[in-house]
C-alpha atoms as a PDB file:
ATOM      1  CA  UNK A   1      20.748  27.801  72.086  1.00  0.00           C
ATOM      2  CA  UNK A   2      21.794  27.897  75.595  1.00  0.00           C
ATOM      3  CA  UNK A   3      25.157  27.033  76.940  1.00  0.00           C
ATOM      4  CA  UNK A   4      24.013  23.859  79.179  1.00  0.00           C
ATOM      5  CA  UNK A   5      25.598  21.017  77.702  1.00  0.00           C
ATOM      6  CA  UNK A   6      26.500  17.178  78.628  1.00  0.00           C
ATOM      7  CA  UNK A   7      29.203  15.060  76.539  1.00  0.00           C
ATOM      8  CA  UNK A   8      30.276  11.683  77.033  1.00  0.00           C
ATOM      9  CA  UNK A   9      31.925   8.631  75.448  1.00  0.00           C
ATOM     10  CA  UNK A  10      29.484   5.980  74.486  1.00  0.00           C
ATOM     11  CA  UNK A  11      30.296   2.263  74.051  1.00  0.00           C
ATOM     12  CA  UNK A  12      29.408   0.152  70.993  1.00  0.00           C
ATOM     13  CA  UNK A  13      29.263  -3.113  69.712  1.00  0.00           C
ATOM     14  CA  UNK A  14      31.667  -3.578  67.095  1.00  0.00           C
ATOM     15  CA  UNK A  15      31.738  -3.613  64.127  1.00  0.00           C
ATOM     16  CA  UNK A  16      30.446   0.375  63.564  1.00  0.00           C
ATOM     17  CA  UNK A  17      29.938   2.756  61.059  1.00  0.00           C
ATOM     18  CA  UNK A  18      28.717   6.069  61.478  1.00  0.00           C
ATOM     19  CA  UNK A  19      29.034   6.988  57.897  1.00  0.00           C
ATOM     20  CA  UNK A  20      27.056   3.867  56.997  1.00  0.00           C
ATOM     21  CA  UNK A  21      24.564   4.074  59.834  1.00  0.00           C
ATOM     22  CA  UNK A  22      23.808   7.582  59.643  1.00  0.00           C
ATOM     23  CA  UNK A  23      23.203   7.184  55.882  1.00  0.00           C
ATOM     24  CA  UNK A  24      20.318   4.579  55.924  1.00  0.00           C
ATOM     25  CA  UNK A  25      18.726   6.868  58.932  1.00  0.00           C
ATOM     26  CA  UNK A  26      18.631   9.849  56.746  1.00  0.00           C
ATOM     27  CA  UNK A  27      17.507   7.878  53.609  1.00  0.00           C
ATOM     28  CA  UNK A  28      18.852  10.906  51.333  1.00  0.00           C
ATOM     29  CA  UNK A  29      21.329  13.720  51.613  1.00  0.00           C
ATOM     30  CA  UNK A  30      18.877  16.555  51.296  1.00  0.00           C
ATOM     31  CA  UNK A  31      17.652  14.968  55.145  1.00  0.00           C
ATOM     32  CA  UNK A  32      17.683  18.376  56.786  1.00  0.00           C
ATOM     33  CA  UNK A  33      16.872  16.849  60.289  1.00  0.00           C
ATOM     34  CA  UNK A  34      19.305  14.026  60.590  1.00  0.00           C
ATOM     35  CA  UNK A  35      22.732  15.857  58.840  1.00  0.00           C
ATOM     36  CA  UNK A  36      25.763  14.206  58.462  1.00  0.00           C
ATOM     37  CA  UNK A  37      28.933  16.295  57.090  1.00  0.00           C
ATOM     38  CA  UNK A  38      31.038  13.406  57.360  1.00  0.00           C
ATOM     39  CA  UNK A  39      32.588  12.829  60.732  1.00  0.00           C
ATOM     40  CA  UNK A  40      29.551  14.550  62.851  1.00  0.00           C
ATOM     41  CA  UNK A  41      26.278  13.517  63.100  1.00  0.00           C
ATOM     42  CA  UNK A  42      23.492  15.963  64.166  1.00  0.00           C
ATOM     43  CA  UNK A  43      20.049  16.382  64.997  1.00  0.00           C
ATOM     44  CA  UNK A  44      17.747  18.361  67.437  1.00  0.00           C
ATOM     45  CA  UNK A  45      15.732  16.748  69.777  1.00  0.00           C
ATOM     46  CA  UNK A  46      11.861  17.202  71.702  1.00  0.00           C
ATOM     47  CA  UNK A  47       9.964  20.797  71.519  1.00  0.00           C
ATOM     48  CA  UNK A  48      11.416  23.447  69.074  1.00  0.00           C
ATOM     49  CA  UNK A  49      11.155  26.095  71.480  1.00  0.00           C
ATOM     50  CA  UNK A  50      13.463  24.289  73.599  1.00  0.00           C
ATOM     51  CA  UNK A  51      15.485  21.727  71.356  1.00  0.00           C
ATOM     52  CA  UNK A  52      18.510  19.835  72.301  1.00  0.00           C
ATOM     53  CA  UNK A  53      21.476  19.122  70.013  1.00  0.00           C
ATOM     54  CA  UNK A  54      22.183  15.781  69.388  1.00  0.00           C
ATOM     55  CA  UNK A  55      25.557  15.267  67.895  1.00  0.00           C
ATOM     56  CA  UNK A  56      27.710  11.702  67.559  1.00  0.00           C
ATOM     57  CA  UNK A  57      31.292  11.622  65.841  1.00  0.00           C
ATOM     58  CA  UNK A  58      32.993   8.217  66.192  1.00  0.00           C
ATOM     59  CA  UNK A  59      35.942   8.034  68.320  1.00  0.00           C
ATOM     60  CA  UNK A  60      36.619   4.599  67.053  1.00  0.00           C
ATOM     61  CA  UNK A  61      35.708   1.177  66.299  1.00  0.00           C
ATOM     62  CA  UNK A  62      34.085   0.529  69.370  1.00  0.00           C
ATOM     63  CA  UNK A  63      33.267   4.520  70.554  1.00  0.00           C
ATOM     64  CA  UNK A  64      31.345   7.717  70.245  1.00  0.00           C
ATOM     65  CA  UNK A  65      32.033  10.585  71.447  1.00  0.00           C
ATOM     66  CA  UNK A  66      28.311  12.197  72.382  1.00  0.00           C
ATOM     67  CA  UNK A  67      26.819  15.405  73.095  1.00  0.00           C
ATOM     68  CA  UNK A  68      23.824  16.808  74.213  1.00  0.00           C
ATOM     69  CA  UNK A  69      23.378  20.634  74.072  1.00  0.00           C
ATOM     70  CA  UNK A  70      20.765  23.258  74.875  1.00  0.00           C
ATOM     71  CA  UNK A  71      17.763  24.051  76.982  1.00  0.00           C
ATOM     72  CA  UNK A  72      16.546  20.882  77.168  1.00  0.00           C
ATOM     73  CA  UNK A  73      19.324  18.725  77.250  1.00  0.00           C
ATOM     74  CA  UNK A  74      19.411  17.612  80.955  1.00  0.00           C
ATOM     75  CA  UNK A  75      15.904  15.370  79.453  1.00  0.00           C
ATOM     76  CA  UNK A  76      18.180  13.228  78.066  1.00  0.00           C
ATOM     77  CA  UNK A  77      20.486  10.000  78.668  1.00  0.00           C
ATOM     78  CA  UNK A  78      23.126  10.155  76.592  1.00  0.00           C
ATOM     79  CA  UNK A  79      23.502   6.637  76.077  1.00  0.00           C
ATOM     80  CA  UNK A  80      20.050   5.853  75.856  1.00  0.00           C
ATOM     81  CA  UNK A  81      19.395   8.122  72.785  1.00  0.00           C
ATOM     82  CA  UNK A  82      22.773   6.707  71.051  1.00  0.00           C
ATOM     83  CA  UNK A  83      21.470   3.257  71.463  1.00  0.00           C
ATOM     84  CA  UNK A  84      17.709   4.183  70.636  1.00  0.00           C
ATOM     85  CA  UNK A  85      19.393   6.396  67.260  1.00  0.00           C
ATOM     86  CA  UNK A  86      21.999   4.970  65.829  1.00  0.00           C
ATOM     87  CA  UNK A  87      21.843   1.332  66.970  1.00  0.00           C
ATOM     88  CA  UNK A  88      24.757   1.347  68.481  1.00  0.00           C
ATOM     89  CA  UNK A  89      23.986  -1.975  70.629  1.00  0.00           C
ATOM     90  CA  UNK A  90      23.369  -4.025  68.079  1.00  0.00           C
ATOM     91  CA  UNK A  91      24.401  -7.779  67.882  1.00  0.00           C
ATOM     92  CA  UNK A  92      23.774  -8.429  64.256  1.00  0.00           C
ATOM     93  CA  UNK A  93      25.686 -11.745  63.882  1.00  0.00           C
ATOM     94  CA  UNK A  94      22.662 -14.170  63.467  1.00  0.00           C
ATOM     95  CA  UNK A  95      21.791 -11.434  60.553  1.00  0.00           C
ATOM     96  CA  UNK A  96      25.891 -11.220  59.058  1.00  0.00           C
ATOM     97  CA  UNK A  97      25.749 -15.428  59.153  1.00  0.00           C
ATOM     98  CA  UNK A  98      22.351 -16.325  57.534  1.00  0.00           C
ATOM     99  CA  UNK A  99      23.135 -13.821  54.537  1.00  0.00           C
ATOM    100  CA  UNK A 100      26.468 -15.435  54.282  1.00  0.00           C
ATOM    101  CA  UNK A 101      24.607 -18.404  52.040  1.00  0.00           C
ATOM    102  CA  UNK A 102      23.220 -16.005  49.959  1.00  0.00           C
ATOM    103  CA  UNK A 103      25.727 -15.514  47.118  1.00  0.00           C
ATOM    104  CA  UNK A 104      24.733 -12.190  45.734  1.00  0.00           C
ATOM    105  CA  UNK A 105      23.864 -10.552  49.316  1.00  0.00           C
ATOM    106  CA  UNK A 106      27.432 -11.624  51.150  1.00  0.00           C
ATOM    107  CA  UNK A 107      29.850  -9.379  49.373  1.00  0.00           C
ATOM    108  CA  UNK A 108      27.054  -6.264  49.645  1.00  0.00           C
ATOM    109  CA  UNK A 109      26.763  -7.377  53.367  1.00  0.00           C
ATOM    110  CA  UNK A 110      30.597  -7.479  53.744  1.00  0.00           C
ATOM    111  CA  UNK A 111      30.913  -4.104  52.447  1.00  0.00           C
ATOM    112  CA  UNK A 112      28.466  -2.634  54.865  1.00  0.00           C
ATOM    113  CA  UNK A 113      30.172  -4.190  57.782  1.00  0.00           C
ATOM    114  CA  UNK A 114      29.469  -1.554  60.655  1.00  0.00           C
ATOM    115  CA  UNK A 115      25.771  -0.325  59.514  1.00  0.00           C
ATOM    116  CA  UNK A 116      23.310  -0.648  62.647  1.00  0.00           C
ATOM    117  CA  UNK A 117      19.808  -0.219  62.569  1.00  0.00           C
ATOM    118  CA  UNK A 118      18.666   3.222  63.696  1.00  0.00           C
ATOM    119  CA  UNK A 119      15.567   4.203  65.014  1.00  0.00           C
ATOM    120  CA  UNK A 120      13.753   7.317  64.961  1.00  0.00           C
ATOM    121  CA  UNK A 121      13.486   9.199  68.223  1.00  0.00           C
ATOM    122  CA  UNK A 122       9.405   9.408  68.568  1.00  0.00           C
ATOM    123  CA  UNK A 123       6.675   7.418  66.958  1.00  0.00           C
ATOM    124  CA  UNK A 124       4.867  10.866  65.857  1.00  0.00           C
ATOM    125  CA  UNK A 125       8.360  11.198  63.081  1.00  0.00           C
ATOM    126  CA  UNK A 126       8.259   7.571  62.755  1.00  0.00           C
ATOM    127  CA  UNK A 127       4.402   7.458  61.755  1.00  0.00           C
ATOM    128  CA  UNK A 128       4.749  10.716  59.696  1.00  0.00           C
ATOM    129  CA  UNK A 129       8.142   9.363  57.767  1.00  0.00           C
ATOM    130  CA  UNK A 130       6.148   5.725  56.586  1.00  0.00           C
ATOM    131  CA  UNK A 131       3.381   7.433  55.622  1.00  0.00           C
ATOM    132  CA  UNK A 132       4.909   9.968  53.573  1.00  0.00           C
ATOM    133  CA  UNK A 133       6.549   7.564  51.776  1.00  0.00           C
ATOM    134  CA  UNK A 134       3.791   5.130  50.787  1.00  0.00           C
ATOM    135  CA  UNK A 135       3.389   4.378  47.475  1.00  0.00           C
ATOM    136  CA  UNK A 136       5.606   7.094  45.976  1.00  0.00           C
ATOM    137  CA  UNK A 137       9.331   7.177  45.108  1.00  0.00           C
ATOM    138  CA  UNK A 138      11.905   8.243  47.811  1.00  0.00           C
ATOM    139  CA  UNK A 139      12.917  11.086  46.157  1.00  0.00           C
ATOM    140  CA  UNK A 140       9.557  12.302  45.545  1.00  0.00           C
ATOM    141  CA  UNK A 141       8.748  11.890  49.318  1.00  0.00           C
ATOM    142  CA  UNK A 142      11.411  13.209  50.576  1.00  0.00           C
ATOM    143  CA  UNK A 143      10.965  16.447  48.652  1.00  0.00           C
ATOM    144  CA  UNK A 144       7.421  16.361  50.363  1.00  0.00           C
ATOM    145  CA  UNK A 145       8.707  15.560  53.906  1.00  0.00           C
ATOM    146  CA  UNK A 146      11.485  18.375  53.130  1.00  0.00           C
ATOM    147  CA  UNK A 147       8.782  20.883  52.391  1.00  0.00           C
ATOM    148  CA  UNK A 148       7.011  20.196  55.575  1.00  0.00           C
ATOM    149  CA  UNK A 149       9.836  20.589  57.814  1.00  0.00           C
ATOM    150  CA  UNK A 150      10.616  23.705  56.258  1.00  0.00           C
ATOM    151  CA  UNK A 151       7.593  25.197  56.460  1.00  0.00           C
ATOM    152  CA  UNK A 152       6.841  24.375  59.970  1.00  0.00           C
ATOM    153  CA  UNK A 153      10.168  24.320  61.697  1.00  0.00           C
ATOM    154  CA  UNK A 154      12.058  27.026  62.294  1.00  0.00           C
ATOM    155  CA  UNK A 155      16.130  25.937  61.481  1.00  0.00           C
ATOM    156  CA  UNK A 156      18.567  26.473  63.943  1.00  0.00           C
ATOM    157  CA  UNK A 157      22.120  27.304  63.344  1.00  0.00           C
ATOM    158  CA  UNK A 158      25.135  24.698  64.615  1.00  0.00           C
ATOM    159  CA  UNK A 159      28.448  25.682  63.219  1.00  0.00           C
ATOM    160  CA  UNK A 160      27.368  27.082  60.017  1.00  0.00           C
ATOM    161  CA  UNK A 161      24.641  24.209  59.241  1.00  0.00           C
ATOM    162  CA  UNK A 162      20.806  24.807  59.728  1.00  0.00           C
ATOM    163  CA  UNK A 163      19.260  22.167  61.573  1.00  0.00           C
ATOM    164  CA  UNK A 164      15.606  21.904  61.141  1.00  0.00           C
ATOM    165  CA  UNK A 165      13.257  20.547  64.372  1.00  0.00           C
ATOM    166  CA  UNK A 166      10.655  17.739  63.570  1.00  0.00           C
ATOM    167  CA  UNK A 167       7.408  19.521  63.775  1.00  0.00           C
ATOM    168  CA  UNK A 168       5.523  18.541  66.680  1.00  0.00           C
ATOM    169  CA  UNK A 169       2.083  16.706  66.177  1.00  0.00           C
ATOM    170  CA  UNK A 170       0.091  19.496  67.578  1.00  0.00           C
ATOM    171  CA  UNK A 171       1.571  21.405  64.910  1.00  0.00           C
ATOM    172  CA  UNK A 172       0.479  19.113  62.106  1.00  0.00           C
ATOM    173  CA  UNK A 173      -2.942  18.800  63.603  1.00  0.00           C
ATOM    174  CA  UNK A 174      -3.529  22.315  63.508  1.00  0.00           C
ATOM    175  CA  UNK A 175      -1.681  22.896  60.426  1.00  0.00           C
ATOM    176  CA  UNK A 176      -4.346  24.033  57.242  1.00  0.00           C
ATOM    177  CA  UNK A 177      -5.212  20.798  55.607  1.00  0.00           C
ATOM    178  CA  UNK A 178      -5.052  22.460  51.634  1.00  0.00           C
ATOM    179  CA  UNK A 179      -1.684  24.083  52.640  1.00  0.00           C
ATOM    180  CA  UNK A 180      -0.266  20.591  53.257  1.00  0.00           C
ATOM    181  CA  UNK A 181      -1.582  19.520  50.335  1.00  0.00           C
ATOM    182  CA  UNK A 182       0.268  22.347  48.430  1.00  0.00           C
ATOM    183  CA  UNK A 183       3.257  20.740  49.847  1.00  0.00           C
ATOM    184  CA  UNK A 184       2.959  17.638  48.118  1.00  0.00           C
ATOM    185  CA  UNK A 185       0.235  15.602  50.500  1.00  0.00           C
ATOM    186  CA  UNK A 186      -2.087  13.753  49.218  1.00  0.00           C
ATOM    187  CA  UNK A 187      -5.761  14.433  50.968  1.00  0.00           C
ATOM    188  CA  UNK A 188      -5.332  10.722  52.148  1.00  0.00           C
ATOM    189  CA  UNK A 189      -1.825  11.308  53.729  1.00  0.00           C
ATOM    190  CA  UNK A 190      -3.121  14.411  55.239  1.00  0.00           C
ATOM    191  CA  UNK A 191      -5.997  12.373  56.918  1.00  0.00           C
ATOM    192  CA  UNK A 192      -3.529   9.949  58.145  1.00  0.00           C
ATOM    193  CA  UNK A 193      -0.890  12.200  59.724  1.00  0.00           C
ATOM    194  CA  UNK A 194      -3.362  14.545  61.183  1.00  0.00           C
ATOM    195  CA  UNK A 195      -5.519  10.744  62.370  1.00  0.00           C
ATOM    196  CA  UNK A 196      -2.053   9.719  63.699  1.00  0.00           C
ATOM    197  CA  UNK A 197      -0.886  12.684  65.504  1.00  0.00           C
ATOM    198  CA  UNK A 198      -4.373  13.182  67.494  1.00  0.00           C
ATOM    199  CA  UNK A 199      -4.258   9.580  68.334  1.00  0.00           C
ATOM    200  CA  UNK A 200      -0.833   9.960  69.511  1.00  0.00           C
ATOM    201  CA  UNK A 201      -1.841  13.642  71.744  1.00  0.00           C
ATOM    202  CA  UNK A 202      -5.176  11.585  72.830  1.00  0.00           C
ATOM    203  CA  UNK A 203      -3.026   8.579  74.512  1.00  0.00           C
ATOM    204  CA  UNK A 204      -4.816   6.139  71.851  1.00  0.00           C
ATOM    205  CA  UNK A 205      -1.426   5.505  70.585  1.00  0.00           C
ATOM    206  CA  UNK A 206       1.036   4.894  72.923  1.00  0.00           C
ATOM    207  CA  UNK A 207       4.514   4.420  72.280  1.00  0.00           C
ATOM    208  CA  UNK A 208       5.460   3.084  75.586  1.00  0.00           C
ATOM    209  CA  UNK A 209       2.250   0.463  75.794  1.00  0.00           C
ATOM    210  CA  UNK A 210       2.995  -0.204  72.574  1.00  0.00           C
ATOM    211  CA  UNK A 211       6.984  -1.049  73.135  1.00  0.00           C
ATOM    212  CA  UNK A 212       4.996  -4.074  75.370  1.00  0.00           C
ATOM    213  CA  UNK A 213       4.146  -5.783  72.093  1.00  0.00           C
ATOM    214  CA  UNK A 214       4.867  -8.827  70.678  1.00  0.00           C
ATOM    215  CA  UNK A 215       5.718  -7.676  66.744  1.00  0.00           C
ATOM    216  CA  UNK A 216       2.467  -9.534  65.624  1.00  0.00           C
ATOM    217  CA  UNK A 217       0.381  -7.766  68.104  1.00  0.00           C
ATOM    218  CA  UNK A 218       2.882  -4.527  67.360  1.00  0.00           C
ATOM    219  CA  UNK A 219       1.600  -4.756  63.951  1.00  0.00           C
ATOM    220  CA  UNK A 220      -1.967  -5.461  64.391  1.00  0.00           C
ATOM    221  CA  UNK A 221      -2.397  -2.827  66.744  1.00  0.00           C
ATOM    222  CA  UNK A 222      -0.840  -0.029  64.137  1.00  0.00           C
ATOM    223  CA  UNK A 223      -3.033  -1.226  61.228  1.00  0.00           C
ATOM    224  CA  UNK A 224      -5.906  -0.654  63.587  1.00  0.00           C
ATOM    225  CA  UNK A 225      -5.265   2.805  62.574  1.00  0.00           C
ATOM    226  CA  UNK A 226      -6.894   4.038  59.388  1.00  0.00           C
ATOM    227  CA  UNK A 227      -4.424   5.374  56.915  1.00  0.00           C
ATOM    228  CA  UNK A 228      -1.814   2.619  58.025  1.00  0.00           C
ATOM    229  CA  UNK A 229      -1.620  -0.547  56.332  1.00  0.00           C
ATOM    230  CA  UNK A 230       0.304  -3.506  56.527  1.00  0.00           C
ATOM    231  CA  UNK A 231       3.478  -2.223  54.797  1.00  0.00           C
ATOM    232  CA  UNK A 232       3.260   1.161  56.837  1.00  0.00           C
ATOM    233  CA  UNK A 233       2.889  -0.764  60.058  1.00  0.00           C
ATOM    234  CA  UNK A 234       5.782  -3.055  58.903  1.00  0.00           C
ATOM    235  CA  UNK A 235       8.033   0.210  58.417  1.00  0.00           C
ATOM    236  CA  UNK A 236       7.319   2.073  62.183  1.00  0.00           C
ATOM    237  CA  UNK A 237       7.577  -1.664  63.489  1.00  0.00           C
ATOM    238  CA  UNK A 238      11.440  -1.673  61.746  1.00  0.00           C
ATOM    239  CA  UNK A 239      12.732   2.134  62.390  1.00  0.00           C
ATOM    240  CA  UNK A 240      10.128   3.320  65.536  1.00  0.00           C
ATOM    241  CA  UNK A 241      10.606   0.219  67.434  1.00  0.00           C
ATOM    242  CA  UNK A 242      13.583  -1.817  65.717  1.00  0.00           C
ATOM    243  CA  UNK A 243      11.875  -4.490  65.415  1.00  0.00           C
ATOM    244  CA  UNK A 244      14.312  -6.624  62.940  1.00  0.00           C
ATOM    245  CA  UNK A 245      11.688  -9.612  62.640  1.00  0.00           C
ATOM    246  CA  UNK A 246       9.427  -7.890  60.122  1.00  0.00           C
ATOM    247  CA  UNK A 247      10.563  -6.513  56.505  1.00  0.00           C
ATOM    248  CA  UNK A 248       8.233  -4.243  54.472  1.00  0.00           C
ATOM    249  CA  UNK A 249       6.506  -6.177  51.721  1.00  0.00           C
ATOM    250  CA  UNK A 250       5.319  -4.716  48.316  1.00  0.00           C
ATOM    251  CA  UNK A 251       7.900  -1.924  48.230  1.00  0.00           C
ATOM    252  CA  UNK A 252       8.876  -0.777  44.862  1.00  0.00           C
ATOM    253  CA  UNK A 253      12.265   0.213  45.923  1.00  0.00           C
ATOM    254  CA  UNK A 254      12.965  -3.163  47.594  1.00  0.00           C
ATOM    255  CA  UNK A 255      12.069  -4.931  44.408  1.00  0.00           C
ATOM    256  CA  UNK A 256      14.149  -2.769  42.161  1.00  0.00           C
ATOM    257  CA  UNK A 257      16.963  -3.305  44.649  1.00  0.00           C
ATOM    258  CA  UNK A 258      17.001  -7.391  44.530  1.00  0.00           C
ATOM    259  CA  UNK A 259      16.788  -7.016  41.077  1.00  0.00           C
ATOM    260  CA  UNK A 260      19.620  -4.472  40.385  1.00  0.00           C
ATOM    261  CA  UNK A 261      21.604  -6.728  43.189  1.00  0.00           C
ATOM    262  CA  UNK A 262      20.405  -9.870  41.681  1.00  0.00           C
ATOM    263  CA  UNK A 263      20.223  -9.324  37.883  1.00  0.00           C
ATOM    264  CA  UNK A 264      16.979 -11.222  38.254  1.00  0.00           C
ATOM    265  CA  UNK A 265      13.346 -10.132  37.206  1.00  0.00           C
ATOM    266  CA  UNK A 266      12.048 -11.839  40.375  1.00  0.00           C
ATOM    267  CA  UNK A 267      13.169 -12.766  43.555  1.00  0.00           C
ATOM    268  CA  UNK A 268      11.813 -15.834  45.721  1.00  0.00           C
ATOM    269  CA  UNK A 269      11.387 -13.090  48.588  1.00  0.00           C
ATOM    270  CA  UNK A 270       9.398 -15.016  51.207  1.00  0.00           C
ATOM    271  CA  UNK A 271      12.452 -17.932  51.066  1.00  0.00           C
ATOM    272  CA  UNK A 272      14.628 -15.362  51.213  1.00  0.00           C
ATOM    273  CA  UNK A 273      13.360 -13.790  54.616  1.00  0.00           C
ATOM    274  CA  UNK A 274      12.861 -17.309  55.785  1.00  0.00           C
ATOM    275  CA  UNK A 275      16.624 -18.021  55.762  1.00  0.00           C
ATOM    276  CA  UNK A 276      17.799 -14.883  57.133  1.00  0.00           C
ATOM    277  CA  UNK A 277      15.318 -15.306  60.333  1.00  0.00           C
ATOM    278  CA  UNK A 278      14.561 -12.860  63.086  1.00  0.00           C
ATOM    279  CA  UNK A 279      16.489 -10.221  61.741  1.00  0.00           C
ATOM    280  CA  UNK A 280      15.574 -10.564  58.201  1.00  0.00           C
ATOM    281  CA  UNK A 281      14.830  -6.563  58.658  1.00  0.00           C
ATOM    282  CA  UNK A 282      18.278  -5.546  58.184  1.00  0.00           C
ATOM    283  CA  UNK A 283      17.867  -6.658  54.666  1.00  0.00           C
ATOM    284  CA  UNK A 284      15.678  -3.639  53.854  1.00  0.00           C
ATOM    285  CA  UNK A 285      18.651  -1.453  54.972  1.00  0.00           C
ATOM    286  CA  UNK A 286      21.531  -2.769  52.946  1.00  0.00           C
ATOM    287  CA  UNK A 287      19.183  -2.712  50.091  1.00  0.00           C
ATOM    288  CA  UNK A 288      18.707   1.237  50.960  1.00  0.00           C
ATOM    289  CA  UNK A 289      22.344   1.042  51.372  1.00  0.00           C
ATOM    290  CA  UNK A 290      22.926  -0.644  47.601  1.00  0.00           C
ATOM    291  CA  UNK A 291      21.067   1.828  46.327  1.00  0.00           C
ATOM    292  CA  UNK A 292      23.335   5.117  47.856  1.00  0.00           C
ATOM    293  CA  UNK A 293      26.255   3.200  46.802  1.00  0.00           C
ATOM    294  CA  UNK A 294      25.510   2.635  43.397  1.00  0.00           C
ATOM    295  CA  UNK A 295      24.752   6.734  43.068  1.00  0.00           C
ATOM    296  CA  UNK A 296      27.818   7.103  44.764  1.00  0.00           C
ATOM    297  CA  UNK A 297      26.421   8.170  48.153  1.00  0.00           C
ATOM    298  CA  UNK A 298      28.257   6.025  50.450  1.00  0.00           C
ATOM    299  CA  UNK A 299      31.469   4.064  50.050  1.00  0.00           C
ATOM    300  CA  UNK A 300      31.452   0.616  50.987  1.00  0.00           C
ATOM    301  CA  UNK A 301      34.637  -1.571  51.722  1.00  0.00           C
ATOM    302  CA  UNK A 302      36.304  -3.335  48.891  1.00  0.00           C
ATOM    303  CA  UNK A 303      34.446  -6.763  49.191  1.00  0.00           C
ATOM    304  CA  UNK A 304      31.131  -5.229  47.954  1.00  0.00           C
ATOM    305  CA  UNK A 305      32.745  -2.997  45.973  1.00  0.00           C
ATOM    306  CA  UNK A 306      34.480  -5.827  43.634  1.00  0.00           C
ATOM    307  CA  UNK A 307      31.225  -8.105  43.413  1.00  0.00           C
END
């Protein structure tokens, strides 16, 4: 990559975690767009024949230390991409004080003290990411997403760890329907991605109109699409446009997460999402992050630990 390069020291709202943040952005360790080795952060950004590094390593509890590297980095504000990313900006204290009543989500929310809510850079990896995982298990999908990125992104190398580029939409839309579905695809998912990414090349869907949105009319306008339902729409609404007043519904690995969290068969969701208000979305990431944790993933602080 070439030598042009901008760093800076980014502001955020405390309380931070990188660790914690980074980990419910990637979903799973074998993420081989968004890497974390620990104390770095990393991803490339825009066109693979031009990429820009991305890289974040926290500075402390209320700074980053950012930079932006490669041919394309001057398209970038530093703290604009932090913010969009990694959440950095965050004022999640309505969210920290509603789950307070909740008895069994307090000590898992103390413990993740720090977690923001990222966001995916585009809507095209957004899109592609919910509907990938529809309907099958997160390992499963992220095998499938894996195999996609590898085949159609060439990795680069950053201090001995290959960072792979999202594949553009053009690529997907060109891309040989029956060799995605060798990849894992279902013909349905290939419709939709391929349906997505020409709407997205076409103007149809635009992120930047779509930003305008109420969440209601967010939502409505996604499910227009075919291929994306109500919990799909619910998902891009949450990490494309961190939205925190919607929570995807009917998601097998929510439900096993209340009830591994709760001990309970069933969970009284809708009341639960009623007392945690407008950012009852955060909920769907310390469930993700209750999950890593109990496979030993991510380390939360004492008071979740103990629980």
């Amino acid at each position: 990559m070439p030598s042009f390069v901008q760093q800076t020291l980014v502001p955020v709202r405390p309380p931070f975690r990188l660790d914690l943040t980074a980990s419910v952005l990637r979903r799973l360790s074998s993420n081989v767009v968004d890497v974390f080795d620990g104390t770095t952060y990393r991803r490339l950004l825009g066109a693979p024949r031009e990429p820009a590094l991305f890289a974040v390593r926290q500075t402390g509890p209320d700074m980053v230390a950012v930079t932006i590297g490669g041919a394309g980095a001057a398209r970038y504000d530093a703290r604009a991409v932090t913010e969009r990313v990694l959440g950095t900006d965050a004022d999640l204290r309505p969210f920290v004080a509603a789950a307070a009543a909740v008895p069994w989500l307090a000590p898992l929310v103390q413990g993740a003290s720090g977690v923001k809510p990222p966001r995916y850079p585009t809507l095209w990896e957004t899109a592609v990411n919910a509907i990938v995982y529809q309907q099958v298990s997160i390992h499963a999908a992220g095998a499938i997403l894996r195999r996609v990125i590898e085949r159609y992104g060439t990795p680069v190398a950053v201090e001995g760890v290959q960072l792979y580029p999202f594949p553009p939409a053009q690529t997907i839309v060109d891309a040989d329907a029956e060799e995605l579905r060798g990849l894992g695809l279902s013909i349905n998912k290939v419709v939709a991605v391929r349906r997505v990414g020409r709407a997205i090349l076409d103007g149809e869907l635009d992120e930047s109109g779509l930003g305008l949105l109420s969440t209601p009319e967010l939502t409505a306008a996604l499910v227009e699409q075919r291929g994306i339902g109500p919990w799909t729409a619910a998902v891009i609404a949450l990490r494309g446009f961190g939205r925190l007043d919607v929570f995807p519904m009917n998601d097998s690995g929510v439900a096993k997460g209340l009830r591994d969290l709760t001990g309970q068969p069933s969970v009284d969701v809708a009341a639960l999402l009623a007392l945690l208000g407008e950012q009852r979305g955060m909920l769907y990431y310390h469930l993700l992050l209750g999950r890593l944790a109990a496979r030993g993933e991510v380390e939360l602080a004492a008071t979740a630990a103990g629980s």
